[in-house]
N, C-alpha and C. Protein backbone atom coordinates (compact mmCIF):
# COMPACT_ATOMS: atom_id res chain seq x y z
N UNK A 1 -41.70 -71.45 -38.04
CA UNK A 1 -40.65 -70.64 -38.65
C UNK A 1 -41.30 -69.65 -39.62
N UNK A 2 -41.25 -68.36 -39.74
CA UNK A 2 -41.50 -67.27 -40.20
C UNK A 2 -40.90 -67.37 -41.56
N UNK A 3 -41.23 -66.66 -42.57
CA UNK A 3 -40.72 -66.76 -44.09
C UNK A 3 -39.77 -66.10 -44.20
N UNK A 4 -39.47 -64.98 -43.29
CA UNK A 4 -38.08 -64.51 -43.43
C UNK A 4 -36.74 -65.55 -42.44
N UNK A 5 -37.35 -66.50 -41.63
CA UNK A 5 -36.46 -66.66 -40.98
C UNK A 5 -35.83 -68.23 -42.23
N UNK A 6 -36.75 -68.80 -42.70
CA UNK A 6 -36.68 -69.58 -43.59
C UNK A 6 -35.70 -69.09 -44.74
N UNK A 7 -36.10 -68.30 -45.18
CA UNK A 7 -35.32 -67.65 -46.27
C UNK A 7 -33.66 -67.26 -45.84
N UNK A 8 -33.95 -66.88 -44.52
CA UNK A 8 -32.02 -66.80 -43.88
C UNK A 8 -31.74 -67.87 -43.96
N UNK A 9 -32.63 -69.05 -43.42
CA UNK A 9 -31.82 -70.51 -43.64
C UNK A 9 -31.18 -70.98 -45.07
N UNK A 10 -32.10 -70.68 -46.04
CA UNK A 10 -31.60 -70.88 -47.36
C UNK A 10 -30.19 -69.96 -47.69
N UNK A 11 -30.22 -68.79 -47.34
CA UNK A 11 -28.85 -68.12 -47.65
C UNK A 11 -27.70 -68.72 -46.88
N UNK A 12 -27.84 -69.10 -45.78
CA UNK A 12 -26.47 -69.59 -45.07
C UNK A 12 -26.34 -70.87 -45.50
N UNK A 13 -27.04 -71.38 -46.13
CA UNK A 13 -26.67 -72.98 -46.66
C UNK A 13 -26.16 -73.01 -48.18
N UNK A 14 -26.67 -71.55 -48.80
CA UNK A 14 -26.25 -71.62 -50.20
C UNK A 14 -24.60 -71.28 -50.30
N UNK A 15 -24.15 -71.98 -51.74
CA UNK A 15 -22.88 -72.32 -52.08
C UNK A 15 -22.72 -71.29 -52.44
N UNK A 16 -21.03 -70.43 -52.57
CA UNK A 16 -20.66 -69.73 -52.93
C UNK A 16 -21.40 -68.80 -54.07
N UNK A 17 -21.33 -69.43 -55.51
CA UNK A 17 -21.91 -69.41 -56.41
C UNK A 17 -23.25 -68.98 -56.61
N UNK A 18 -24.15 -69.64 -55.29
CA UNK A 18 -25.52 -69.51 -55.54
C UNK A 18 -25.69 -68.04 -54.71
N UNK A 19 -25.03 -67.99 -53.40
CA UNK A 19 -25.00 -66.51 -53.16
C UNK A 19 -24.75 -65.60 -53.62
N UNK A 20 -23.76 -65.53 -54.23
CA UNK A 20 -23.01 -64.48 -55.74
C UNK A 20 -24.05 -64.08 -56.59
N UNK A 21 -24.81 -65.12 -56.92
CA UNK A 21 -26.28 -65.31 -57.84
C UNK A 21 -27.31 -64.39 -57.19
N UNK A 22 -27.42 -64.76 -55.88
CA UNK A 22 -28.49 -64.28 -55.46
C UNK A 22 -28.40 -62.94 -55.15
N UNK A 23 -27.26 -62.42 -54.29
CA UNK A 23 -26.44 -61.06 -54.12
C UNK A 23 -27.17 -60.02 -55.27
N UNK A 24 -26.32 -60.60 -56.43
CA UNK A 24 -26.86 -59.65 -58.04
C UNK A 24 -27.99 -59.63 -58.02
N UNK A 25 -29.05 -60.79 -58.29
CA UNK A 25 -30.44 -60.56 -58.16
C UNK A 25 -31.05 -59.81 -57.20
N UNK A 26 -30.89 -59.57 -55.97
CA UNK A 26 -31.39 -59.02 -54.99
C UNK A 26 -30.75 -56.96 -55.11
N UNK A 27 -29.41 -57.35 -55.26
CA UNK A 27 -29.10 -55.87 -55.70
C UNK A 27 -30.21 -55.06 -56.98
N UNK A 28 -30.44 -56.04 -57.69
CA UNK A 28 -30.86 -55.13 -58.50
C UNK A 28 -32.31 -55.14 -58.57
N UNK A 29 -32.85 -56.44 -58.03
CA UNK A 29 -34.27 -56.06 -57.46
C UNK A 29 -34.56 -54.92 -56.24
N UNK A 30 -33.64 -54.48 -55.48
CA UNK A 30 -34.18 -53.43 -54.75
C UNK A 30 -34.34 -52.10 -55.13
N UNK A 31 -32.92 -51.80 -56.12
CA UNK A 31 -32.83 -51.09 -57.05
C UNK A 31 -34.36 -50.55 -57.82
N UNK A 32 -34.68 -51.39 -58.51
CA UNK A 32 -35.74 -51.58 -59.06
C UNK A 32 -37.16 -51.28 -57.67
N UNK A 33 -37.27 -51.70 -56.85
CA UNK A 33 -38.20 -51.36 -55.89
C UNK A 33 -37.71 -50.21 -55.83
N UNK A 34 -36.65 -49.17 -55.03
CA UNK A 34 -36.12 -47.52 -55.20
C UNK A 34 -36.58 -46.70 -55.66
N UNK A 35 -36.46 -47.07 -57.16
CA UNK A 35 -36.72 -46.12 -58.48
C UNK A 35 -38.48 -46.05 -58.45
N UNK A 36 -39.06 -47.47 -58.33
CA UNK A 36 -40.44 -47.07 -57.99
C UNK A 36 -41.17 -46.55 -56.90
N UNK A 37 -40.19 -46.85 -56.06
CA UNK A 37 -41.00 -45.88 -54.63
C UNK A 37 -40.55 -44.39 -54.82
N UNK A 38 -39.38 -44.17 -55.54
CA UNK A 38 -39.58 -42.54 -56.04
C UNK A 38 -39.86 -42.18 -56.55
N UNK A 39 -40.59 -42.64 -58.16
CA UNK A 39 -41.07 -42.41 -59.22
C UNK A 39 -42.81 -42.24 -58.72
N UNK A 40 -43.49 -43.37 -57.64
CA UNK A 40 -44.34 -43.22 -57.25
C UNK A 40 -44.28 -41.51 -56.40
N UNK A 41 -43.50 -41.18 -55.43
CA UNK A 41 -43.56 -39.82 -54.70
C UNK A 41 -43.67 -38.98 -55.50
N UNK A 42 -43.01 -38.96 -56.33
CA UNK A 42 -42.47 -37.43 -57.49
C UNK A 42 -43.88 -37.66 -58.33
N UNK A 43 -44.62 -38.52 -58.57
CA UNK A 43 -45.96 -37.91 -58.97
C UNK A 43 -47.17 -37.99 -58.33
N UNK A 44 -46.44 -38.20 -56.94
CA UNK A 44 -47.73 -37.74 -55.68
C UNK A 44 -47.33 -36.74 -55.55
N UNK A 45 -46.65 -36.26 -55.77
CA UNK A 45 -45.88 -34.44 -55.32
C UNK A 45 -44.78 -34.77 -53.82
N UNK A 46 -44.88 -35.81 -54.12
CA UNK A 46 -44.10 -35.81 -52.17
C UNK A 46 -42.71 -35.11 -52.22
N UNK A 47 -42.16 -35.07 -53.37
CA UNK A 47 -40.58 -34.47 -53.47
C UNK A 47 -40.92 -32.75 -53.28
N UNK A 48 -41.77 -32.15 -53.97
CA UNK A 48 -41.89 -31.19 -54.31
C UNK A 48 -41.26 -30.17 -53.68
N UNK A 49 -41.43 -29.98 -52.00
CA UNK A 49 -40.90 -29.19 -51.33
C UNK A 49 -39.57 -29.32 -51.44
N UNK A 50 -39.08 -30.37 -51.03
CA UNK A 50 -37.46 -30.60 -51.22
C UNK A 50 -36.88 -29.73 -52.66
N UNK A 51 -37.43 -30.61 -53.61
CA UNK A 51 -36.83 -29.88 -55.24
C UNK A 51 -37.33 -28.58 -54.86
N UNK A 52 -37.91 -27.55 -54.35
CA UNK A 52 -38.37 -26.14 -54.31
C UNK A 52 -37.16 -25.46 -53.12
N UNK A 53 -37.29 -26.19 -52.14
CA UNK A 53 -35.46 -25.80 -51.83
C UNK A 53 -34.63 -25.73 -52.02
N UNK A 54 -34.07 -27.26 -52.87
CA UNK A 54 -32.99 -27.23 -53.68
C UNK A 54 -32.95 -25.93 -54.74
N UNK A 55 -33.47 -25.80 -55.20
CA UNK A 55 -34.00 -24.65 -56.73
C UNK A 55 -33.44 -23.49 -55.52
N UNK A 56 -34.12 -23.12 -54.46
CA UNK A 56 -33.75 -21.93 -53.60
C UNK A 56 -32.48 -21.50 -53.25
N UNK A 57 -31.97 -22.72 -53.05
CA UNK A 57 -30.31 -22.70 -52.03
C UNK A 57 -29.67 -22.40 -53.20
N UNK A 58 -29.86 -23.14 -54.86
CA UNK A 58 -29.07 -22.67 -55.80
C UNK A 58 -29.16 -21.47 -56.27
């Protein structure tokens, strides 16, 4: 069994409560992964072109 398939087992067995729990935690841990995979681009320059269009079209 694979660690993701393990980890589905744990969610379909968890109680209401503990999913609710986990739901929030996971929302806002990806959140948190997001902000750093864009915070990482925008000072590799990876946005740059985009924001230089945007700036254009306005």
């Amino acid at each position: 069994m694979s660690a993701v398939e393990h980890i589905e087992d744990e969610i379909r067995n968890m109680s209401p409560e503990e999913l609710a729990r986990f739901r929030k935690w996971f929302l806002e841990f990806d959140s948190r992964q997001w902000d750093e995979e864009i915070e990482q681009d925008a000072k590799a320059g990876n946005l740059d072109k985009i924001a230089e269009k945007a700036i254009q079209s306005y």
